[in-house]
Protein backbone atom coordinates (compact mmCIF):
# COMPACT_ATOMS: atom_id res chain seq x y z
CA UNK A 1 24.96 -4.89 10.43
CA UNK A 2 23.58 -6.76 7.61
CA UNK A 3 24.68 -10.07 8.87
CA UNK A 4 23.22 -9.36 12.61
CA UNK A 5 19.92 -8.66 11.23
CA UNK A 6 20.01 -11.95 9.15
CA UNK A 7 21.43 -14.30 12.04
CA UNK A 8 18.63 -12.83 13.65
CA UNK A 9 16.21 -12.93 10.91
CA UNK A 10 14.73 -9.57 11.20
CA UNK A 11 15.69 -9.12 7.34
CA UNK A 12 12.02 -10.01 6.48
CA UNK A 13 10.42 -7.50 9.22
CA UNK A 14 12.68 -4.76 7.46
CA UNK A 15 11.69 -5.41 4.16
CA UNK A 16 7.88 -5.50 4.92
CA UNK A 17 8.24 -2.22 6.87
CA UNK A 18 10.43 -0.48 4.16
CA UNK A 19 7.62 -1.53 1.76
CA UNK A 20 4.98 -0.66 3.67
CA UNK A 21 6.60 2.88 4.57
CA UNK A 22 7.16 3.48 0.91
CA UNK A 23 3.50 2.81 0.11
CA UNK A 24 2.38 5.44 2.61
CA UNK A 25 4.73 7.85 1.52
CA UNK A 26 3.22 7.49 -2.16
CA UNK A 27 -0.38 7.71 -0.62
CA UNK A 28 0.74 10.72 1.33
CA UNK A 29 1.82 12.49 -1.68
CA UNK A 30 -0.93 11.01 -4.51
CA UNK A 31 -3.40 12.15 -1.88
CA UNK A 32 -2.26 15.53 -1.24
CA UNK A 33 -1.89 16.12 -5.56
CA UNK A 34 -5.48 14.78 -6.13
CA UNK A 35 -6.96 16.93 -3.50
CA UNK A 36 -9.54 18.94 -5.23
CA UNK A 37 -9.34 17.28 -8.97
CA UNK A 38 -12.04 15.79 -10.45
CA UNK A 39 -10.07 12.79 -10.79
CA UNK A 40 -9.57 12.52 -6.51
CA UNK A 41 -11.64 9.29 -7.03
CA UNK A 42 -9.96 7.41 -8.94
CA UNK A 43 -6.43 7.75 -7.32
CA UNK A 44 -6.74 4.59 -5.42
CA UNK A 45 -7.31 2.73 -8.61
CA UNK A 46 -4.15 3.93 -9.73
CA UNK A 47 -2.35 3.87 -6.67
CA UNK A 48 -2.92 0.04 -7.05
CA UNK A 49 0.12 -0.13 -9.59
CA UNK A 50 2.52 1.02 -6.77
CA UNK A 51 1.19 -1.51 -4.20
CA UNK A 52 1.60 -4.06 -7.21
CA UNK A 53 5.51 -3.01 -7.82
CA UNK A 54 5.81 -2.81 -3.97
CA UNK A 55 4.47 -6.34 -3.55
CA UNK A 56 6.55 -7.65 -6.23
CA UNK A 57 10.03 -6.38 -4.76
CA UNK A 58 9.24 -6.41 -1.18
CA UNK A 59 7.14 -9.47 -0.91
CA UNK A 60 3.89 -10.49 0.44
CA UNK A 61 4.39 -8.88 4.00
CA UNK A 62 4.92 -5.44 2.21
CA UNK A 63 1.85 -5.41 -0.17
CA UNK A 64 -0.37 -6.19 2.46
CA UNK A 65 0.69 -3.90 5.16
CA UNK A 66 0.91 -1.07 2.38
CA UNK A 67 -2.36 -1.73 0.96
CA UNK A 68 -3.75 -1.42 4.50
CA UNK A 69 -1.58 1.77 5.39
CA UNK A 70 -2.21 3.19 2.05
CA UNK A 71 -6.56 2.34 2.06
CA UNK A 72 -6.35 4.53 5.70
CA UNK A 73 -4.36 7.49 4.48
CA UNK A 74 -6.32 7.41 1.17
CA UNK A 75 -9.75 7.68 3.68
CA UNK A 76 -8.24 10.31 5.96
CA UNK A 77 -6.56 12.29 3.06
CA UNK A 78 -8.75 12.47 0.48
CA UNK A 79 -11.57 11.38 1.27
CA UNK A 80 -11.97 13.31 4.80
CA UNK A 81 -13.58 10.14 6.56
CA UNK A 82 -16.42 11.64 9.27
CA UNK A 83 -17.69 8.97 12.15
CA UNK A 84 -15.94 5.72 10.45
CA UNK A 85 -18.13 6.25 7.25
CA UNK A 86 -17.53 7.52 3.93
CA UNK A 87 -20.56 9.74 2.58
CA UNK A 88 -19.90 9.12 -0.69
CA UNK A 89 -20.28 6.00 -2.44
CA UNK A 90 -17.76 6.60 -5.17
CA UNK A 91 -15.15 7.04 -2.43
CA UNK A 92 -16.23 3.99 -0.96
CA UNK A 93 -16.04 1.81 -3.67
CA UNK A 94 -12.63 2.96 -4.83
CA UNK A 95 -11.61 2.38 -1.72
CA UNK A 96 -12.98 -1.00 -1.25
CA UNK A 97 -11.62 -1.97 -4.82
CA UNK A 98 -8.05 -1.02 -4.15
CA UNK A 99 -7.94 -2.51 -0.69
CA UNK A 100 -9.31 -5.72 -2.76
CA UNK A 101 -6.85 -5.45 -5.77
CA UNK A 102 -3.93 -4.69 -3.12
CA UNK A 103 -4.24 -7.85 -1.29
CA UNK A 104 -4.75 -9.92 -4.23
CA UNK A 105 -1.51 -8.56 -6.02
CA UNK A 106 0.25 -9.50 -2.86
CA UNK A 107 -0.66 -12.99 -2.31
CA UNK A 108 -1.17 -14.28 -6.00
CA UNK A 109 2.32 -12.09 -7.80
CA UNK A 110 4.11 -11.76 -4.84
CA UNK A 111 6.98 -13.90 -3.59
CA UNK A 112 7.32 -14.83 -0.23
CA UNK A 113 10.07 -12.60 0.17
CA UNK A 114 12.00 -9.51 -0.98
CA UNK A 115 13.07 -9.81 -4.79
CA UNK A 116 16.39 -8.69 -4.24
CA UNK A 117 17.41 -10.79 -1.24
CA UNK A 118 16.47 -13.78 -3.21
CA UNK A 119 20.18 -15.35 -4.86
């Protein structure tokens, strides 16, 4: 199987969408802990180590389709997002900030591709 998917090089695609599944699945369940905390805000902020680690083993593909996955489930979850518009500004900029640092982990400490199909 392994060899069909890299003679027809779909090995990238599967690593960017194993990244990018993995980052929702960790915004899925940092979302559904922070629910009602006082620290609910800042769980974006943190949640940009995990699209860090996620960029650095999966590659650039993965940290920037799991940022964007994990800034939408972060606004639906958490947040409750009404009309396409945050009410609070808080929200909004810890949003905006982890969208920001997510797509600048992947394209400045990212590799191209996957860590460990790199040898």
């Amino acid at each position: 199987m392994t060899t069909e998917l890299k003679d027809r090089h779909l090995l990238p695609l599967v690593d960017s969408l194993v990244g990018a599944s993995l980052c929702g699945l960790v915004a899925i369940l940092a979302s559904t802990l922070a629910r009602g905390h006082s620290w609910q805000i800042v769980t974006p902020l943190v949640f940009s180590g995990v699209l860090l680690l996620v960029s650095v083993i999966f590659g650039v593909r993965a940290g920037v389709l799991g940022t964007l996955v994990a800034t939408v489930i972060f606004a639906l979850l958490l947040f409750h997002i009404e009309d396409i518009k945050l009410a609070d500004q808080a929200a909004k900029g810890s949003l905006a900030w982890m969208l920001l640092l997510g797509l600048c982990f992947a394209f400045f400490f990212a590799p191209s591709s996957a860590a460990f199909r790199r040898r």
